[in-house]
Protein backbone atom coordinates (compact mmCIF):
# COMPACT_ATOMS: atom_id res chain seq x y z
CA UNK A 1 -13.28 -7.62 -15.78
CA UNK A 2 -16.27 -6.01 -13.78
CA UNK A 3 -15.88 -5.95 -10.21
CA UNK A 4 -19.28 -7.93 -9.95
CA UNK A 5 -17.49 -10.66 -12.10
CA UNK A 6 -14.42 -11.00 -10.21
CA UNK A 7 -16.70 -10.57 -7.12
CA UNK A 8 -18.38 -14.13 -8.27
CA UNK A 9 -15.59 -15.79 -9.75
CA UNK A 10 -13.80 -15.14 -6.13
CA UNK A 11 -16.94 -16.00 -4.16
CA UNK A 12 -16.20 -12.90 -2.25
CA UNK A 13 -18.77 -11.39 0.25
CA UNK A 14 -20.81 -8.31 -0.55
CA UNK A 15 -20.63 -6.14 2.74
CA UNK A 16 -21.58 -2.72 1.56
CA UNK A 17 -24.90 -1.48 -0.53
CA UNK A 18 -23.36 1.06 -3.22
CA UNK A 19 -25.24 2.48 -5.15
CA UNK A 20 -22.25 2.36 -8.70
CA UNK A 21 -21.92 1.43 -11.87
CA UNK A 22 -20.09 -1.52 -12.37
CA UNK A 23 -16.56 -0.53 -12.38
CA UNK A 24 -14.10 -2.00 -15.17
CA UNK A 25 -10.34 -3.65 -12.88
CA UNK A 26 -7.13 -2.60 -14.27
CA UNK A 27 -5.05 -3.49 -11.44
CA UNK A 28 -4.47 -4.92 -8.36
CA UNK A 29 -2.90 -3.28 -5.24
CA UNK A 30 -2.38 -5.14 -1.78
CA UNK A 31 -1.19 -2.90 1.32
CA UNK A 32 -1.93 -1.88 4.26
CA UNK A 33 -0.21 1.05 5.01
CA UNK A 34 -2.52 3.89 4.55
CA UNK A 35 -0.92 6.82 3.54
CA UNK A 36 1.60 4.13 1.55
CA UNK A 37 -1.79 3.38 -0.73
CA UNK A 38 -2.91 6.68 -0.99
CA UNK A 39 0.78 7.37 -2.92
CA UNK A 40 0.35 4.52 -5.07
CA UNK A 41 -2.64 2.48 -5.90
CA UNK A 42 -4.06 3.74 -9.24
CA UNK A 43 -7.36 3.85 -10.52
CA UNK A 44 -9.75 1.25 -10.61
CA UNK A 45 -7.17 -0.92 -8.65
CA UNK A 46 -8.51 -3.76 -6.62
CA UNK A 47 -7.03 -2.77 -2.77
CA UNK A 48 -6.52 -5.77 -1.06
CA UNK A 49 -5.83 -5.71 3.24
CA UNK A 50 -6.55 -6.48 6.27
CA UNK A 51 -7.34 -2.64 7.92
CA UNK A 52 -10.81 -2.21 8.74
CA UNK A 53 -11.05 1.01 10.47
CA UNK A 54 -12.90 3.91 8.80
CA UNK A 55 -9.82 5.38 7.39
CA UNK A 56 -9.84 2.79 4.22
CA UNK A 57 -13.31 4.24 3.22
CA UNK A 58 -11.24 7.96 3.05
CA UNK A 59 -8.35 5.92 1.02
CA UNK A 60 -10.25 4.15 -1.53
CA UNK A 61 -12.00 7.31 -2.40
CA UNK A 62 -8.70 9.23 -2.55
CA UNK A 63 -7.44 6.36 -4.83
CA UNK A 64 -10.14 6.08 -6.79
CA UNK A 65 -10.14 1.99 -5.60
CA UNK A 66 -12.94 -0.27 -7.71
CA UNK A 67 -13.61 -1.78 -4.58
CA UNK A 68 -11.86 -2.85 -1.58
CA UNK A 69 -11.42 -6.61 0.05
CA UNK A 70 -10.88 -7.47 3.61
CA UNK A 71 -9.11 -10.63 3.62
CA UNK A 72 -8.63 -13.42 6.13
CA UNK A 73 -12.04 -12.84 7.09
CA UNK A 74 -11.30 -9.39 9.22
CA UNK A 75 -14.28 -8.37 11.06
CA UNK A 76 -15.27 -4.75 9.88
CA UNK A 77 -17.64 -2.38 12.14
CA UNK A 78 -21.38 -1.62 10.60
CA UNK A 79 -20.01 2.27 11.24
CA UNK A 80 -17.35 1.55 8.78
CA UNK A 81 -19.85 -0.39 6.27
CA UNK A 82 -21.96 2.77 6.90
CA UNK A 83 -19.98 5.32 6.06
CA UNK A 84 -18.60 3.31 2.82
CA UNK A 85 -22.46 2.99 1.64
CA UNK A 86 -22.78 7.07 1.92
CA UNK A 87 -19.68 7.72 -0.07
CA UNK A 88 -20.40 4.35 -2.56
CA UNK A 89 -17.11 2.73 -1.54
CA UNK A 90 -17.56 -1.17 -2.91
CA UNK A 91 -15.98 -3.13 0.40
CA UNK A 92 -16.02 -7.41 -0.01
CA UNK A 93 -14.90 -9.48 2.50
CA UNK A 94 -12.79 -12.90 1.66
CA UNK A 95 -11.58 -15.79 3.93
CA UNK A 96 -7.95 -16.03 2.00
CA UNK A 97 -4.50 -14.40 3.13
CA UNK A 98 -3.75 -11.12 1.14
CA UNK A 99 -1.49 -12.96 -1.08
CA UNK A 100 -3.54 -15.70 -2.08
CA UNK A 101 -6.04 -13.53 -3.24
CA UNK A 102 -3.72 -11.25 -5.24
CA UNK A 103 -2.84 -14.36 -6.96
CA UNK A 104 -6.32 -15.13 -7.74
CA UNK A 105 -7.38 -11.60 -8.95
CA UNK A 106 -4.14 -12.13 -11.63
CA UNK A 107 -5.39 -15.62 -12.44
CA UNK A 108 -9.27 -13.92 -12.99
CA UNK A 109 -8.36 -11.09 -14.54
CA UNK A 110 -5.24 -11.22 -16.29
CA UNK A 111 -3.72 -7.67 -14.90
């Protein structure tokens, strides 16, 4: 699945303007724990959490994340959103707990 598909499917918010391709998900990662992530998220992983400082735009670069989500509606700084638009880092923003959308990425995607 396309990260614009899940992205619609999962009504999630849009909060950065990247300028990508339409990545392919193979997986799903939910932490929160930065340097934790870096060491394990894989490619083209989904990163679910709840940080919101500019260190998750670093980490989803170093992972090579599809995109990132903010759940349970975290408020995330226009300097973050900023710098995630210059190095085309795909950050959405969703309403539900961490878990409950990790369940719904597995129900839309099948991974």
């Amino acid at each position: 699945m396309k990260i614009s598909e899940l992205a619609e499917t999962l009504q999630l918010e849009l909060l950065t303007e990247p300028d990508y391709d339409d990545r392919e998900i193979t997986g799903c990662y939910i932490g929160d724990l930065l340097s934790w992530v870096m060491g394990r998220a894989k490619p083209q992983d989904v990163w679910i959490t709840v940080m919101s400082n500019v260190n998750i735009v670093a980490v989803a670069s170093l992972a090579d994340a599809a995109c990132v989500v903010v759940s349970e509606d975290v408020p995330i700084e226009d300097a973050v959103l900023q710098k995630a638009n210059m190095q085309d880092v795909v950050i959405f923003r969703s309403p539900l707990p961490s878990y409950e959308l990790g369940l719904r990425v597995h129900e839309a995607t099948g991974i």
